[in-house]
C-alpha atoms as a PDB file:
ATOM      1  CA  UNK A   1       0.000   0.000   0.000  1.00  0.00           C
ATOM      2  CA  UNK A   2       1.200   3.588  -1.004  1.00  0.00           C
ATOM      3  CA  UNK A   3       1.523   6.204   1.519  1.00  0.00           C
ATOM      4  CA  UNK A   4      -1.897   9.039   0.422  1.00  0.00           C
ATOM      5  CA  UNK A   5      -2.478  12.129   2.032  1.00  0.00           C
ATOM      6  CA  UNK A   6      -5.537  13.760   2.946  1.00  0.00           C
ATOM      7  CA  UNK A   7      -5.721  17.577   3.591  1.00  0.00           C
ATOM      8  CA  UNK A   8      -9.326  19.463   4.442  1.00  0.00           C
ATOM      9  CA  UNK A   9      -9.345  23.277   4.988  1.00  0.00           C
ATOM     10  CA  UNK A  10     -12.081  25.279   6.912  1.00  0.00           C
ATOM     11  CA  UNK A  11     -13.389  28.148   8.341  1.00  0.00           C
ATOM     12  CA  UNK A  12     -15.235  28.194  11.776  1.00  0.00           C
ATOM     13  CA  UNK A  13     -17.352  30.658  12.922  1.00  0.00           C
ATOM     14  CA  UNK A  14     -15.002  30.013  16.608  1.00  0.00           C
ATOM     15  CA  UNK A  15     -12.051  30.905  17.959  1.00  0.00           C
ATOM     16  CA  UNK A  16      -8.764  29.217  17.538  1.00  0.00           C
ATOM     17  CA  UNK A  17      -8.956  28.219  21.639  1.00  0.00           C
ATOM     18  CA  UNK A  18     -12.218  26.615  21.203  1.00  0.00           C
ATOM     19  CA  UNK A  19     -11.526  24.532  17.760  1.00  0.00           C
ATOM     20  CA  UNK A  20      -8.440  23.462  19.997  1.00  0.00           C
ATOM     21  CA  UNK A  21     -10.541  22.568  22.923  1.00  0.00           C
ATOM     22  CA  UNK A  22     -12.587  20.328  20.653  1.00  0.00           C
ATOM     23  CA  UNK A  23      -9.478  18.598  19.472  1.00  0.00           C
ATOM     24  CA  UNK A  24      -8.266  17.902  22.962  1.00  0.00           C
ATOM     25  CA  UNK A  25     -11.012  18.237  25.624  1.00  0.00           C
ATOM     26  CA  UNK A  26     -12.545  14.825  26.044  1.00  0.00           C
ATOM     27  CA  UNK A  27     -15.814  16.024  26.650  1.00  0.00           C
ATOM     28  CA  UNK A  28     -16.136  17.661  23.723  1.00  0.00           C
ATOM     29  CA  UNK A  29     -13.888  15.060  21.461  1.00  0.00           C
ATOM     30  CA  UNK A  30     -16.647  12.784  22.345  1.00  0.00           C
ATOM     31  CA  UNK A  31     -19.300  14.933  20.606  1.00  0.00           C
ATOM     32  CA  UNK A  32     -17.524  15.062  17.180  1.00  0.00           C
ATOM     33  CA  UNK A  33     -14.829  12.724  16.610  1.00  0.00           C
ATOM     34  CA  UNK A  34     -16.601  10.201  14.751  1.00  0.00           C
ATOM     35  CA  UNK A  35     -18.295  10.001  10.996  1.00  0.00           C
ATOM     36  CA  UNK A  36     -21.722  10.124  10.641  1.00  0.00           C
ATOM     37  CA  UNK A  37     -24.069   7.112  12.186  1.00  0.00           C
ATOM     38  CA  UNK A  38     -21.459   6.466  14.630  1.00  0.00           C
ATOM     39  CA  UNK A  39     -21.297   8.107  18.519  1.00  0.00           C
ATOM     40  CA  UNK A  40     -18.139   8.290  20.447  1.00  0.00           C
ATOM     41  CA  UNK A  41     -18.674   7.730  24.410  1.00  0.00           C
ATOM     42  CA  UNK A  42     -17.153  10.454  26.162  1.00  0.00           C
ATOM     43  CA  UNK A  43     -15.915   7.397  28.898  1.00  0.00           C
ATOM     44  CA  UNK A  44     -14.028   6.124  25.705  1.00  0.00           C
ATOM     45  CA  UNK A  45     -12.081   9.538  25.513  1.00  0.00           C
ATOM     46  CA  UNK A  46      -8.247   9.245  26.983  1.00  0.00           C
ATOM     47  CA  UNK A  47      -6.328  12.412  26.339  1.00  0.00           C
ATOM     48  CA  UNK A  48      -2.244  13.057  27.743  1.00  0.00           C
ATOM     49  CA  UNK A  49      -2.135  16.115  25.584  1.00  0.00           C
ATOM     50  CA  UNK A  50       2.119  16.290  25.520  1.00  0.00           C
ATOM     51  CA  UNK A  51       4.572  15.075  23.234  1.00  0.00           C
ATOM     52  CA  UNK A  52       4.829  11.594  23.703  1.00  0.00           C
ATOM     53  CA  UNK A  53       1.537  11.541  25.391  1.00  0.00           C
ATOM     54  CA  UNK A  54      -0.940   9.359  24.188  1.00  0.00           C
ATOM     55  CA  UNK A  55      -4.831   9.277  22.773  1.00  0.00           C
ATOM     56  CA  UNK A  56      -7.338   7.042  22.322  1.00  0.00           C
ATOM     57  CA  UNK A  57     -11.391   7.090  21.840  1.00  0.00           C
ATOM     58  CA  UNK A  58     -13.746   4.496  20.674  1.00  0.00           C
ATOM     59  CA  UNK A  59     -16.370   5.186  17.836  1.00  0.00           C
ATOM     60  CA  UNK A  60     -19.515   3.406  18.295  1.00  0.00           C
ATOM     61  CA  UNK A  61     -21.787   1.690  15.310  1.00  0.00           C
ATOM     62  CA  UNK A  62     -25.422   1.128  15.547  1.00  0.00           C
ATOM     63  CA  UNK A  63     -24.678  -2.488  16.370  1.00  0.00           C
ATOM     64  CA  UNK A  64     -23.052  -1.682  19.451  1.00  0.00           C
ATOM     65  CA  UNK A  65     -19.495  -2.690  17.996  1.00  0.00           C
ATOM     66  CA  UNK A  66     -16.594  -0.275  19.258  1.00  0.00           C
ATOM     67  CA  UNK A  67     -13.929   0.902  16.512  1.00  0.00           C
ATOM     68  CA  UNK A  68     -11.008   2.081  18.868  1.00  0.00           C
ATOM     69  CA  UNK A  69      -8.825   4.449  17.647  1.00  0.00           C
ATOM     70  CA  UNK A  70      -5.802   6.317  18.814  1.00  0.00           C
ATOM     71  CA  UNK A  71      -1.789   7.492  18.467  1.00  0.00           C
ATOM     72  CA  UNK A  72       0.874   9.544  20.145  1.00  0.00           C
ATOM     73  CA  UNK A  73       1.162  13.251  20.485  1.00  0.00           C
ATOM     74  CA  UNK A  74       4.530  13.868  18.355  1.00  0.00           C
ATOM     75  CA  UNK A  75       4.051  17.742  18.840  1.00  0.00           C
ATOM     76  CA  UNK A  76       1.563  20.232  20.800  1.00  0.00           C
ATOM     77  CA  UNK A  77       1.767  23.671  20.016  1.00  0.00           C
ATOM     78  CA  UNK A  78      -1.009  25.282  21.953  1.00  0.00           C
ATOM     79  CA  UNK A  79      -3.467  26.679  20.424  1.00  0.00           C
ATOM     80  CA  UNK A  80      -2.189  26.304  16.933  1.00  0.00           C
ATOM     81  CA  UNK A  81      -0.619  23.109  16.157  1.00  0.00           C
ATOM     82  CA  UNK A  82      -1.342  19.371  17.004  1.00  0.00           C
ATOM     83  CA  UNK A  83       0.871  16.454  15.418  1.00  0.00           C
ATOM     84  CA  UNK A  84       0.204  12.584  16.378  1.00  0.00           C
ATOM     85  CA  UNK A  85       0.565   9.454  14.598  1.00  0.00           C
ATOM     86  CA  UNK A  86      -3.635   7.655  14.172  1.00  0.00           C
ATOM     87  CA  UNK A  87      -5.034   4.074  13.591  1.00  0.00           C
ATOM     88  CA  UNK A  88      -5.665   1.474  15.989  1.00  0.00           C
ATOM     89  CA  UNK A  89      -4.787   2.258  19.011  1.00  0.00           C
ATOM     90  CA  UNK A  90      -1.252   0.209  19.000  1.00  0.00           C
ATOM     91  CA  UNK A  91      -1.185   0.353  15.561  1.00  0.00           C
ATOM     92  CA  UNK A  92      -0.583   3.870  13.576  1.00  0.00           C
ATOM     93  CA  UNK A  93      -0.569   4.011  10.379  1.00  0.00           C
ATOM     94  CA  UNK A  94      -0.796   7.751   9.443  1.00  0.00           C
ATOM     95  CA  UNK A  95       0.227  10.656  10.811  1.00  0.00           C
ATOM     96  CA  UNK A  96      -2.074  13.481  11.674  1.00  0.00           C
ATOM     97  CA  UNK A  97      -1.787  17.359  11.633  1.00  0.00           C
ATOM     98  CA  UNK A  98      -3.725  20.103  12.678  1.00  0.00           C
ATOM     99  CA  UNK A  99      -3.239  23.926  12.346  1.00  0.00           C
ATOM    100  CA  UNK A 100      -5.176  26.638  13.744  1.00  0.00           C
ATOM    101  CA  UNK A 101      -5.281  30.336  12.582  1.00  0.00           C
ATOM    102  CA  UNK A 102      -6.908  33.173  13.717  1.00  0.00           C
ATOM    103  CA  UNK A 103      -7.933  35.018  10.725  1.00  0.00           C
ATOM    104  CA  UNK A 104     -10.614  37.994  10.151  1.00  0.00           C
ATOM    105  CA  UNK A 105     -13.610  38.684  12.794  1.00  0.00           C
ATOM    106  CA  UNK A 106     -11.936  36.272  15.219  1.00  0.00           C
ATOM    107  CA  UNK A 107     -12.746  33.051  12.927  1.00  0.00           C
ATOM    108  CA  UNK A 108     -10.204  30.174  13.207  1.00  0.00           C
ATOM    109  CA  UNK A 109      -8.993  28.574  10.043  1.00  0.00           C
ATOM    110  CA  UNK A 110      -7.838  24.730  10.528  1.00  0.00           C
ATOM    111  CA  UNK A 111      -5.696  22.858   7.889  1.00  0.00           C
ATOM    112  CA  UNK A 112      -6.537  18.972   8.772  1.00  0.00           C
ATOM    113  CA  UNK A 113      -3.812  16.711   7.067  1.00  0.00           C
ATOM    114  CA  UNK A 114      -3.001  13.015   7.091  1.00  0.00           C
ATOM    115  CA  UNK A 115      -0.731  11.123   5.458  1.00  0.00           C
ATOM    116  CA  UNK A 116       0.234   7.658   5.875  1.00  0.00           C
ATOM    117  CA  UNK A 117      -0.118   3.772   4.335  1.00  0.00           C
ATOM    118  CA  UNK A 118      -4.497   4.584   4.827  1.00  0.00           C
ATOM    119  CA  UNK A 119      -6.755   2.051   3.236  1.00  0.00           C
ATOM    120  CA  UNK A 120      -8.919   4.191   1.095  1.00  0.00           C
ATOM    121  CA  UNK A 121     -10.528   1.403  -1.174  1.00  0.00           C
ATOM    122  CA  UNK A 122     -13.468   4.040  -2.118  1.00  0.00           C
ATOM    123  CA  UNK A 123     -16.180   2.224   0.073  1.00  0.00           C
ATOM    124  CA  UNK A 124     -18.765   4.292   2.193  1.00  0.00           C
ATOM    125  CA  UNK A 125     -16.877   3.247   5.280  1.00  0.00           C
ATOM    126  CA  UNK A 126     -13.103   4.836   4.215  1.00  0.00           C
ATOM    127  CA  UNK A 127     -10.964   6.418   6.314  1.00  0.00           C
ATOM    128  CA  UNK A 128     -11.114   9.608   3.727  1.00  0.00           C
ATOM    129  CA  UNK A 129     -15.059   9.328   4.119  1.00  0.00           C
ATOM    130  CA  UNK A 130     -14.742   8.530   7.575  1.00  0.00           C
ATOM    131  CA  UNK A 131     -12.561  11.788   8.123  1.00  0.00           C
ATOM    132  CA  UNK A 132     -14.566  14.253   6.087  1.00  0.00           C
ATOM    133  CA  UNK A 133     -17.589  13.337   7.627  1.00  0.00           C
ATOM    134  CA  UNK A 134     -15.696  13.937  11.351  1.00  0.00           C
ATOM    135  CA  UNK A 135     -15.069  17.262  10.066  1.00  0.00           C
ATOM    136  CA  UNK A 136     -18.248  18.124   9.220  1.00  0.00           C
ATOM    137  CA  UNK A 137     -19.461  16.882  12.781  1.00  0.00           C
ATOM    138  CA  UNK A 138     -16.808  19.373  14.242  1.00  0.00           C
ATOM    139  CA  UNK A 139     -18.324  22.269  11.823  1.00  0.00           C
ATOM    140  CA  UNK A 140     -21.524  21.474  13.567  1.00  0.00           C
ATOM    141  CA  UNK A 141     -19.755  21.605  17.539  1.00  0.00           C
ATOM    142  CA  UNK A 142     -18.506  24.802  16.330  1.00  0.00           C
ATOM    143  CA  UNK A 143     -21.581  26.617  15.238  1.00  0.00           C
ATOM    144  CA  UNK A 144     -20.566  26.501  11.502  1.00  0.00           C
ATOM    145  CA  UNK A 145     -17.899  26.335   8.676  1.00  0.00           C
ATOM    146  CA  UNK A 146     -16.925  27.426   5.420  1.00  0.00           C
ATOM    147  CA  UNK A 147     -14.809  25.498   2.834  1.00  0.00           C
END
């Protein structure tokens, strides 16, 4: 399998502290962090926000079967940069990045990448899919986004 990259850009209608809250408050990971149909359990959420700290949530299907998921924190730059490696919880096979900017009227830009060996065989249930619709879950937490 190739390494792929996936990058997704938007605007929220937030500010960069609370778009970094929702990446690393467990409380409100647990409200977004999952595609659509699925529900992550905020008992699930396990954040040691540091470098070389470690996450890990579960995502939840209609059938009741957990998906865990997780990495390690490579770099935390608060509020505007997150780096960790993602994929099963002892398993990583990506690396994730996320960047926060302030821009005009106190809006927060984020730059979502991730790059790694990702299965992304084109079915509903891909990790690109999978990510996309996390994101648009997170537009949602955050009261809107553009992009």
């Amino acid at each position: 399998m190739s390494e792929r990259e996936l990058e997704i850009t938007r605007v929220f209608d937030a500010t960069r502290e609370r778009v970094w809250r929702a990446w690393t408050q467990p409380s409100v990971m647990a409200r977004w962090l999952h595609p659509h149909g699925l529900r992550t359990p905020e008992e699930s959420v396990f954040v040691d926000l540091r470098a070389g700290g470690r996450f890990r949530f579960s995502m939840v299907d209609e059938a009741g079967t957990a998906h865990a998921s997780g990495g390690e924190y490579l770099e935390v730059r608060e509020p505007e940069l997150l780096r960790c490696t993602w994929g099963a919880p002892d398993e990583p096979v990506a690396e994730l990045e996320v960047r926060l900017a302030t821009i005009d009227g106190g809006r927060t830009e984020m730059v979502f990448r991730l790059r790694g060996h990702v299965d992304d065989t084109g079915r509903e249930d891909s990790v690109w899919t999978g990510w996309r619709e996390a994101v648009t879950e997170l537009g949602r937490e955050m009261g809107g986004a553009h992009g």
